[in-house]
PDB file of N, CA and C in Angstrom:
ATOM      1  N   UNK A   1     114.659 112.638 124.758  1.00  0.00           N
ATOM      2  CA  UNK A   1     113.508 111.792 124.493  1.00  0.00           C
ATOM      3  C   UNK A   1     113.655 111.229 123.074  1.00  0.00           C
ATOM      4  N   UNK A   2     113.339 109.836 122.947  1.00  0.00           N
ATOM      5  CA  UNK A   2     113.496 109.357 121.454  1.00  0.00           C
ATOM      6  C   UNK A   2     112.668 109.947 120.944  1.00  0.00           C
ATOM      7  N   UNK A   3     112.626 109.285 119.320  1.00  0.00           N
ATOM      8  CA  UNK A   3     111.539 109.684 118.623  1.00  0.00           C
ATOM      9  C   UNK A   3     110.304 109.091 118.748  1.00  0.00           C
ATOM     10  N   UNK A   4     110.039 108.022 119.006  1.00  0.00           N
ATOM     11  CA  UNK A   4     109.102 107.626 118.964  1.00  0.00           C
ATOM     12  C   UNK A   4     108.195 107.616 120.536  1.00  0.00           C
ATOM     13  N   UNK A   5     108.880 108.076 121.482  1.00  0.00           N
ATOM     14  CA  UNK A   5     107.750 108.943 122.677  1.00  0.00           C
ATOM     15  C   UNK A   5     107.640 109.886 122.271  1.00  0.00           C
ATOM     16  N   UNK A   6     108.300 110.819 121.093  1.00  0.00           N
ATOM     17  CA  UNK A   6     108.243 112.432 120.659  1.00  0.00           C
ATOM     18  C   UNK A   6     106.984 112.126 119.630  1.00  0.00           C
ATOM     19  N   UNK A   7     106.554 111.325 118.989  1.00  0.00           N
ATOM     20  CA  UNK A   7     105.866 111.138 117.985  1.00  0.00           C
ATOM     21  C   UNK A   7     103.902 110.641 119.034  1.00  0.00           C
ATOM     22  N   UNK A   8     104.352 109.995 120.222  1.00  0.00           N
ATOM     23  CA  UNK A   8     103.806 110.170 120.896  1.00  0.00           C
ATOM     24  C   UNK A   8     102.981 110.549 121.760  1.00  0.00           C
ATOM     25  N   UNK A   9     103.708 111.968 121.652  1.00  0.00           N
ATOM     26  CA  UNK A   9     102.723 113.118 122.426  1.00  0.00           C
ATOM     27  C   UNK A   9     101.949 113.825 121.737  1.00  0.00           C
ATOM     28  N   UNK A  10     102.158 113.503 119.793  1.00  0.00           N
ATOM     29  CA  UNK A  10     101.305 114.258 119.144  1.00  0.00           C
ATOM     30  C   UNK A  10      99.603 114.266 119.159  1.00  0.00           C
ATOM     31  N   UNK A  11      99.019 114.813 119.054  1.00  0.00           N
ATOM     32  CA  UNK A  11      97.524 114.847 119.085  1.00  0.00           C
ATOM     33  C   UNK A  11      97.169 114.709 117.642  1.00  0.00           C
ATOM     34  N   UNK A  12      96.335 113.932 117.243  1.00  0.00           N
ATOM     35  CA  UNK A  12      95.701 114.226 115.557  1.00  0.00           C
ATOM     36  C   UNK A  12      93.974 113.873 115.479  1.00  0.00           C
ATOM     37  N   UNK A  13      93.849 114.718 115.065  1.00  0.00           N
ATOM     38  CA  UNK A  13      92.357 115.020 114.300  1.00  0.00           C
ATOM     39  C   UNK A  13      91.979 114.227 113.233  1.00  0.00           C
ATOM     40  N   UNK A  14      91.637 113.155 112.777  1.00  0.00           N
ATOM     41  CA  UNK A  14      91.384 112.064 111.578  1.00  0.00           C
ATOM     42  C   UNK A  14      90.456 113.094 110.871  1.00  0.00           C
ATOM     43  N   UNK A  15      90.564 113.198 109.907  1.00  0.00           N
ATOM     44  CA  UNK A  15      89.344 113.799 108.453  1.00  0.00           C
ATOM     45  C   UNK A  15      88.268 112.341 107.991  1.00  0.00           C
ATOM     46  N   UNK A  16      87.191 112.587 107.656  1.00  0.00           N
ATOM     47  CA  UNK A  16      86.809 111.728 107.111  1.00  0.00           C
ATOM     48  C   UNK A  16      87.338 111.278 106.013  1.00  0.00           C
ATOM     49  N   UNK A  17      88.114 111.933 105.120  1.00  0.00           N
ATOM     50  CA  UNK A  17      88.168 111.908 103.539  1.00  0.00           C
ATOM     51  C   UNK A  17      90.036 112.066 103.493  1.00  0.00           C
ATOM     52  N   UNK A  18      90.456 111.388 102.734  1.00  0.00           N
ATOM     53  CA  UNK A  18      91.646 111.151 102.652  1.00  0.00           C
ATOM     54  C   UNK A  18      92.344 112.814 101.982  1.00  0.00           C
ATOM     55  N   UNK A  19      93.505 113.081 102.390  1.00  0.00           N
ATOM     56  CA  UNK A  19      94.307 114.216 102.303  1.00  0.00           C
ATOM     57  C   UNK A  19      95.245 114.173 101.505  1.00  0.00           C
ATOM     58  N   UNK A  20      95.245 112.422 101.309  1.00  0.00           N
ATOM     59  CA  UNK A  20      96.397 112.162  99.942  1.00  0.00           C
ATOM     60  C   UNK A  20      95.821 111.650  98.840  1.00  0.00           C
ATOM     61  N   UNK A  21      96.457 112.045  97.634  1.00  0.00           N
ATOM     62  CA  UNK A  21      95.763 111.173  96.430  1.00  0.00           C
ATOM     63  C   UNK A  21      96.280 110.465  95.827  1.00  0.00           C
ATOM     64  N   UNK A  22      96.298 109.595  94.748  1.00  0.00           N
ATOM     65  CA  UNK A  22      97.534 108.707  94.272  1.00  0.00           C
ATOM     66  C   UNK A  22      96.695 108.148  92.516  1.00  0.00           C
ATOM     67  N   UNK A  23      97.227 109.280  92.136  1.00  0.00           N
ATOM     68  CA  UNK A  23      97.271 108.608  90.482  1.00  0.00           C
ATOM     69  C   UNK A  23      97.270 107.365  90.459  1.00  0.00           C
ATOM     70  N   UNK A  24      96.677 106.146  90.497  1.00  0.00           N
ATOM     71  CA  UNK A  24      96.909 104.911  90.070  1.00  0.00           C
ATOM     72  C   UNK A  24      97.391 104.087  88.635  1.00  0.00           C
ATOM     73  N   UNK A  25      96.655 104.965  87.855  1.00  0.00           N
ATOM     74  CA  UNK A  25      97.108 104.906  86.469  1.00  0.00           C
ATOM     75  C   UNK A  25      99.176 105.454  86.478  1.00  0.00           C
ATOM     76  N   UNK A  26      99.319 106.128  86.812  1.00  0.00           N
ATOM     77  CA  UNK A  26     100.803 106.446  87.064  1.00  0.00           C
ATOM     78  C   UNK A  26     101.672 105.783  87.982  1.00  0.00           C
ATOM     79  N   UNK A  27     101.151 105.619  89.380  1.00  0.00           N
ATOM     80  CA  UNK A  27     101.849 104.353  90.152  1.00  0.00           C
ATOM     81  C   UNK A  27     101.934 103.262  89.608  1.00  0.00           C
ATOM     82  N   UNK A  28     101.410 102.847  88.594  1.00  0.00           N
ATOM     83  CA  UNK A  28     101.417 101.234  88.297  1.00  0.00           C
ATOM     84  C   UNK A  28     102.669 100.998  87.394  1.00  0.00           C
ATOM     85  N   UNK A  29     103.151 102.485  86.853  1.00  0.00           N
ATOM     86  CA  UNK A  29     104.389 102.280  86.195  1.00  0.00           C
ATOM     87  C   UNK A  29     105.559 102.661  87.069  1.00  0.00           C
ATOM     88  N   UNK A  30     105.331 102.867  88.299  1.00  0.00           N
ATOM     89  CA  UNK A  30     106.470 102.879  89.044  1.00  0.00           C
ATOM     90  C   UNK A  30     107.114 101.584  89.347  1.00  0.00           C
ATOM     91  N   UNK A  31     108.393 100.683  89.311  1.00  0.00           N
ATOM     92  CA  UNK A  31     108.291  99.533  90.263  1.00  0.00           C
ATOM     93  C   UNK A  31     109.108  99.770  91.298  1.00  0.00           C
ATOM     94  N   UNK A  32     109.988 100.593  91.933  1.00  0.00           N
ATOM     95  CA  UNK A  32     110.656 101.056  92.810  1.00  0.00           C
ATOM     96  C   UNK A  32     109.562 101.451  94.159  1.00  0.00           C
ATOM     97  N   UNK A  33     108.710 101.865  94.235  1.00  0.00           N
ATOM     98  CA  UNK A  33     108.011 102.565  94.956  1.00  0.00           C
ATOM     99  C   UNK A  33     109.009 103.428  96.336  1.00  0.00           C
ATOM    100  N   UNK A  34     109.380 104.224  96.019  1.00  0.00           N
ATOM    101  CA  UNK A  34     110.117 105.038  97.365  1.00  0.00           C
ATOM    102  C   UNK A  34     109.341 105.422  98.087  1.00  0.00           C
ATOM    103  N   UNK A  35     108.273 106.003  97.684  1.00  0.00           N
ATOM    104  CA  UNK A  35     107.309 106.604  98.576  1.00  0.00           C
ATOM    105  C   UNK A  35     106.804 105.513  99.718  1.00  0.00           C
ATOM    106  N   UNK A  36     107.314 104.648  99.821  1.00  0.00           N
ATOM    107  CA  UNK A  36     107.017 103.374 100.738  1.00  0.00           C
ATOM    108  C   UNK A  36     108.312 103.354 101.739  1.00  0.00           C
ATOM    109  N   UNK A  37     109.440 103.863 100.988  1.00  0.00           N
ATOM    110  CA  UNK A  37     110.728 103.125 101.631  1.00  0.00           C
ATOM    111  C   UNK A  37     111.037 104.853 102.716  1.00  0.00           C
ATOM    112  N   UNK A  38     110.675 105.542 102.289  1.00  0.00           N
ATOM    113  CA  UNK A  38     110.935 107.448 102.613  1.00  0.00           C
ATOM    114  C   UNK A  38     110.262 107.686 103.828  1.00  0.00           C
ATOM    115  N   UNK A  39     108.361 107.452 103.788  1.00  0.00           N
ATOM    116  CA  UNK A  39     107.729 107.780 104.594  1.00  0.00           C
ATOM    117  C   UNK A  39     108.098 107.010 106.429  1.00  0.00           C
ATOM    118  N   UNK A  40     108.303 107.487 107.291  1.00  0.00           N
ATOM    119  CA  UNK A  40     108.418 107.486 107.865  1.00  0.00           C
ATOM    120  C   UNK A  40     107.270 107.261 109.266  1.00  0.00           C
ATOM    121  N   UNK A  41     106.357 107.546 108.674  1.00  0.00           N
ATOM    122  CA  UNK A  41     104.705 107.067 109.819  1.00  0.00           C
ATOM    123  C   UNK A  41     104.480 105.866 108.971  1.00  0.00           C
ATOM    124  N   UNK A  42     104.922 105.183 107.644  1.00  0.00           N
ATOM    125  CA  UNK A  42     104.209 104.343 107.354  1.00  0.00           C
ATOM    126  C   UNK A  42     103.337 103.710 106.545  1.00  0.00           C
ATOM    127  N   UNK A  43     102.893 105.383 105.921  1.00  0.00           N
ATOM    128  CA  UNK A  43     101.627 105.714 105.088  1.00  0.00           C
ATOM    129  C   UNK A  43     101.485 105.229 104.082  1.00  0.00           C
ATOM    130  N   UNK A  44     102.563 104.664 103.348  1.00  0.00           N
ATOM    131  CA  UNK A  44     102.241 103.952 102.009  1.00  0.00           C
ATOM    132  C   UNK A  44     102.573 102.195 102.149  1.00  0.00           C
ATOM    133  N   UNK A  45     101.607 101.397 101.401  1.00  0.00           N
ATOM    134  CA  UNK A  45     102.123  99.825 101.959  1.00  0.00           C
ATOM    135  C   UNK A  45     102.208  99.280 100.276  1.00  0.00           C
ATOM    136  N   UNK A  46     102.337  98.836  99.787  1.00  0.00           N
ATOM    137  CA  UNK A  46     102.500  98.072  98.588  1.00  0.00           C
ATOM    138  C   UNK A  46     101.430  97.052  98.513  1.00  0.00           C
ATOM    139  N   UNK A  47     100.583  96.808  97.657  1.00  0.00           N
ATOM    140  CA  UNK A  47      99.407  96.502  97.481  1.00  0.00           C
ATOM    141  C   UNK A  47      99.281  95.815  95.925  1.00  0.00           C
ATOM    142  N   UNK A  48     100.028  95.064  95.544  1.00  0.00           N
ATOM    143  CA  UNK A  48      99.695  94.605  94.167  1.00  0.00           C
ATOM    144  C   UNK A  48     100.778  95.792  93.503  1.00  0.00           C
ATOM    145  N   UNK A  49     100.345  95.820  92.528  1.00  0.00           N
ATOM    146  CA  UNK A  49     101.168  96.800  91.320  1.00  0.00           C
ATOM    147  C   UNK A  49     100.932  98.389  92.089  1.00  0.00           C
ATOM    148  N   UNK A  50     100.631  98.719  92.914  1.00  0.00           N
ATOM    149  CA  UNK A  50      99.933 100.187  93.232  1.00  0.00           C
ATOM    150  C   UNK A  50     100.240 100.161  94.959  1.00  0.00           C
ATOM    151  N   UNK A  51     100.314 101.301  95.311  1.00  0.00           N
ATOM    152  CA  UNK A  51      99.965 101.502  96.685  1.00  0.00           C
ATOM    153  C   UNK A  51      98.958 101.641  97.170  1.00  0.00           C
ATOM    154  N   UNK A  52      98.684 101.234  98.720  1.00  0.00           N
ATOM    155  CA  UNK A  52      97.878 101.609  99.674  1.00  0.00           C
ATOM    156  C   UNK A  52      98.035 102.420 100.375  1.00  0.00           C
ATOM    157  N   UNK A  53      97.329 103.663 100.770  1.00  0.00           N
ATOM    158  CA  UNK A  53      97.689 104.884 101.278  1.00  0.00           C
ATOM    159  C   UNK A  53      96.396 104.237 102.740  1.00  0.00           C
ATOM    160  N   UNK A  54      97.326 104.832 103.888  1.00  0.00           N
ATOM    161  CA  UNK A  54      96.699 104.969 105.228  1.00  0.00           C
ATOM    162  C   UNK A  54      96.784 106.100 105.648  1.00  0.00           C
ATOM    163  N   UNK A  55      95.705 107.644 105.037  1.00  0.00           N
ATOM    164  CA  UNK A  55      96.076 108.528 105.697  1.00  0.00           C
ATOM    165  C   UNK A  55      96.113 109.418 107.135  1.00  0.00           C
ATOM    166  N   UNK A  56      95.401 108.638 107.812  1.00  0.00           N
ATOM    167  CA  UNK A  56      95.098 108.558 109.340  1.00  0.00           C
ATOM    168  C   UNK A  56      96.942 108.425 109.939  1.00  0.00           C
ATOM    169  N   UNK A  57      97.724 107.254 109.176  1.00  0.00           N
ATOM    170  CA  UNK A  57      99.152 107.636 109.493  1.00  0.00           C
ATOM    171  C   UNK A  57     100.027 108.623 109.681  1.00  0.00           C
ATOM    172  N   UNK A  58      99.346 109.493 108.470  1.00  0.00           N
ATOM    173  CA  UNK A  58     100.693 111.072 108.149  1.00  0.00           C
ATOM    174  C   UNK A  58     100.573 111.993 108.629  1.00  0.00           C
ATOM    175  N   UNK A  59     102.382 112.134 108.935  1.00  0.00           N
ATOM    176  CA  UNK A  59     103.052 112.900 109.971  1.00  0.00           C
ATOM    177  C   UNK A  59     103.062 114.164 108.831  1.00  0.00           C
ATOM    178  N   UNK A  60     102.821 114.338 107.743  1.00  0.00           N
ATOM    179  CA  UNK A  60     102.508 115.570 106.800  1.00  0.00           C
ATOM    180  C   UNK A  60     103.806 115.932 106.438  1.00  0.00           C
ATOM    181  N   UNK A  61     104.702 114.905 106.652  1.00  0.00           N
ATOM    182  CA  UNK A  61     105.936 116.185 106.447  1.00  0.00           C
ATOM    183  C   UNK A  61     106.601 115.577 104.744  1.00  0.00           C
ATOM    184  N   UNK A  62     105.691 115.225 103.280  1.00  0.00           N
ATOM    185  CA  UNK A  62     105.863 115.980 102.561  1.00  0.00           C
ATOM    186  C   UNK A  62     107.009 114.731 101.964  1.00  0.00           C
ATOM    187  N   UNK A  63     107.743 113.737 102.641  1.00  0.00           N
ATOM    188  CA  UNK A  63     108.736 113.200 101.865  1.00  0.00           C
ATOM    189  C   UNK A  63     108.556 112.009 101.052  1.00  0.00           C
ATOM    190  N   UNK A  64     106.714 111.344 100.907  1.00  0.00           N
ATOM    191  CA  UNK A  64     106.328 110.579  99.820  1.00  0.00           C
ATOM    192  C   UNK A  64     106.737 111.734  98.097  1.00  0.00           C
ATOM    193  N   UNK A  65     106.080 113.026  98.457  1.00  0.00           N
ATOM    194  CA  UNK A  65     105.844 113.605  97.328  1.00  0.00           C
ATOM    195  C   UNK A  65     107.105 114.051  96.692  1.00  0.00           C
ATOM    196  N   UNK A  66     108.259 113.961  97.786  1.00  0.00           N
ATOM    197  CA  UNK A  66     109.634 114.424  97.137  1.00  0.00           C
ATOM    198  C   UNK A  66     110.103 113.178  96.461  1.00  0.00           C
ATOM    199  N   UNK A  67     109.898 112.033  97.038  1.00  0.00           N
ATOM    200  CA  UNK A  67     110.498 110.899  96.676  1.00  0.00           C
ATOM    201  C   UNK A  67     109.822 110.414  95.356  1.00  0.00           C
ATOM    202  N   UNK A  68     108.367 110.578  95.081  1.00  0.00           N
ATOM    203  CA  UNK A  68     108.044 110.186  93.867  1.00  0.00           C
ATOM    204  C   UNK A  68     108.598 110.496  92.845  1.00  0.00           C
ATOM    205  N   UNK A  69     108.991 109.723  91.568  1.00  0.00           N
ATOM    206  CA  UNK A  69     109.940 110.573  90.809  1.00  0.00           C
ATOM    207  C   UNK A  69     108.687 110.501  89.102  1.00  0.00           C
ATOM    208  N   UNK A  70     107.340 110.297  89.350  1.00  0.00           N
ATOM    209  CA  UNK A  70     106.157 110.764  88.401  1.00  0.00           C
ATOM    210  C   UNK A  70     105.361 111.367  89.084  1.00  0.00           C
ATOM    211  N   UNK A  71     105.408 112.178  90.211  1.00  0.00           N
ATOM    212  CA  UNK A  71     104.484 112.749  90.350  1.00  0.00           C
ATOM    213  C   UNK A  71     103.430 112.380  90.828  1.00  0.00           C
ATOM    214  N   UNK A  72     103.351 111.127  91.143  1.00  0.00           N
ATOM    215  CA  UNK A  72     101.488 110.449  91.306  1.00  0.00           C
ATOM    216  C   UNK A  72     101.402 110.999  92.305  1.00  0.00           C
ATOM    217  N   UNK A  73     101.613 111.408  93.807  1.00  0.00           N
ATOM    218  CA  UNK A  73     101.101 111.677  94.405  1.00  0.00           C
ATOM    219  C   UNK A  73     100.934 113.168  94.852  1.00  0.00           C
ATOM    220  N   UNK A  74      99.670 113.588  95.173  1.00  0.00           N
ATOM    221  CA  UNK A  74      99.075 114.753  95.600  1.00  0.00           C
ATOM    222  C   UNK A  74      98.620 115.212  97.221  1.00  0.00           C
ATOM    223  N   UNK A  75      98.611 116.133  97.740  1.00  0.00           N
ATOM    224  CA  UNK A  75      98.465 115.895  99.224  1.00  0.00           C
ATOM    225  C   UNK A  75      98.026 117.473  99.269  1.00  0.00           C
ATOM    226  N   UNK A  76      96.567 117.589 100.521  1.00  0.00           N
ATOM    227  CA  UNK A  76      96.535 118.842 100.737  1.00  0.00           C
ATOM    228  C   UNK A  76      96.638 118.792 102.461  1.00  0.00           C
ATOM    229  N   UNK A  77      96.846 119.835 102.885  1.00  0.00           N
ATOM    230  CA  UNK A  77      97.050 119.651 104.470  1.00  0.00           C
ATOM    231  C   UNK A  77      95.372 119.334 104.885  1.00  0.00           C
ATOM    232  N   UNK A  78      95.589 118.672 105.750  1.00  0.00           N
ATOM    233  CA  UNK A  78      94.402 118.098 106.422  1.00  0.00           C
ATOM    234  C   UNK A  78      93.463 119.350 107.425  1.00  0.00           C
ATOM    235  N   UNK A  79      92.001 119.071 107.686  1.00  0.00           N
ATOM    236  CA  UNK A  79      91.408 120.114 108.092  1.00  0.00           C
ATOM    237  C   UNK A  79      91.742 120.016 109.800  1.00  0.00           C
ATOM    238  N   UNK A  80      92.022 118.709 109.880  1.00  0.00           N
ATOM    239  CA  UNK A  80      92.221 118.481 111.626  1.00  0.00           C
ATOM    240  C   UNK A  80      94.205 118.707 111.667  1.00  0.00           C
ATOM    241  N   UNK A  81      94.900 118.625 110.614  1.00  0.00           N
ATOM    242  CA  UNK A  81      96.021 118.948 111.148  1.00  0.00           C
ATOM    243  C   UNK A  81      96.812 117.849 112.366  1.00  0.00           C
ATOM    244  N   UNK A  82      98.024 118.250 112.370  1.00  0.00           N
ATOM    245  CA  UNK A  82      98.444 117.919 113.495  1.00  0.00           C
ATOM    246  C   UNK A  82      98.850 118.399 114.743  1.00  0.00           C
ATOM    247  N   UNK A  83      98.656 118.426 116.178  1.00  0.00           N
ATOM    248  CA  UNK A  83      99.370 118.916 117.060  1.00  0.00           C
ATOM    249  C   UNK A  83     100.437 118.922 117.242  1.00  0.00           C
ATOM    250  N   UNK A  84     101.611 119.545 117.186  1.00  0.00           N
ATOM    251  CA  UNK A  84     102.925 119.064 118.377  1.00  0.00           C
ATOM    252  C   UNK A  84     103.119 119.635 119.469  1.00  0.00           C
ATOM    253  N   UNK A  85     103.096 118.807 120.083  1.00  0.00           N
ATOM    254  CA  UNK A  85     103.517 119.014 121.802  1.00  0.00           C
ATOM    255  C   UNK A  85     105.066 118.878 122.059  1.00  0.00           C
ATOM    256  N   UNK A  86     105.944 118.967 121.265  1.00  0.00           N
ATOM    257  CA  UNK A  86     107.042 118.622 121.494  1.00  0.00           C
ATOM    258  C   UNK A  86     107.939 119.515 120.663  1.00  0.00           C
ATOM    259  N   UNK A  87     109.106 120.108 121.307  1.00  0.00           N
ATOM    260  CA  UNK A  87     110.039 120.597 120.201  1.00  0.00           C
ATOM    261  C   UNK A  87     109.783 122.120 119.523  1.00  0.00           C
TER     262      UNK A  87
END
C-alpha cells in the first residue's frame, strides 16, 4: 500500500488550540525556512517573512523541530493524538 492510502486510514482528533508554537520574533531571521521543505503533511506554508502553521495537518512526527536550526519552534503532543490503523 502507498503512502498516501497509509496516511489515509489514519483517524485524527483536531484540538481546539494549536499544539505547535512558532517564535515569530526568531523565524523572521530565518530565510531558508526548512521546516517548510522537511514536513511532510504540509504543516508549515511561508507567509511573508514568517510561517504559517496548519496544525490540524501534523502527522507529529517531530521533523519541523529537527530541521529548525534557531529553535523557533515548540510542539506538545496533542490531546486528541493520532490514530494508526496501519503498520
Amino acid at each position: 500500500m502507498d503512502l498516501l492510502k497509509r496516511l489515509g486510514l489514519n483517524k485524527y482528533r483536531i484540538d481546539k488550540s494549536s499544539h505547535i508554537q512558532v517564535n515569530l520574533d526568531i523565524c523572521r531571521t530565518c530565510v531558508e525556512k526548512p521546516c517548510i521543505k522537511v514536513c511532510p503533511a504540509g504543516t508549515y506554508e511561508r507567509s511573508g517573512d514568517v510561517i504559517e502553521v496548519h496544525y490540524e495537518r501534523c502527522l507529529e512526527c517531530g521533523a519541523a523541530l529537527v530541521a529548525c536550526p534557531f529553535g523557533a519552534i515548540s510542539f506538545r503532543f496533542p490531546e486528541g493524538g493520532v490514530s494508526f490503523r496501519y503498520g
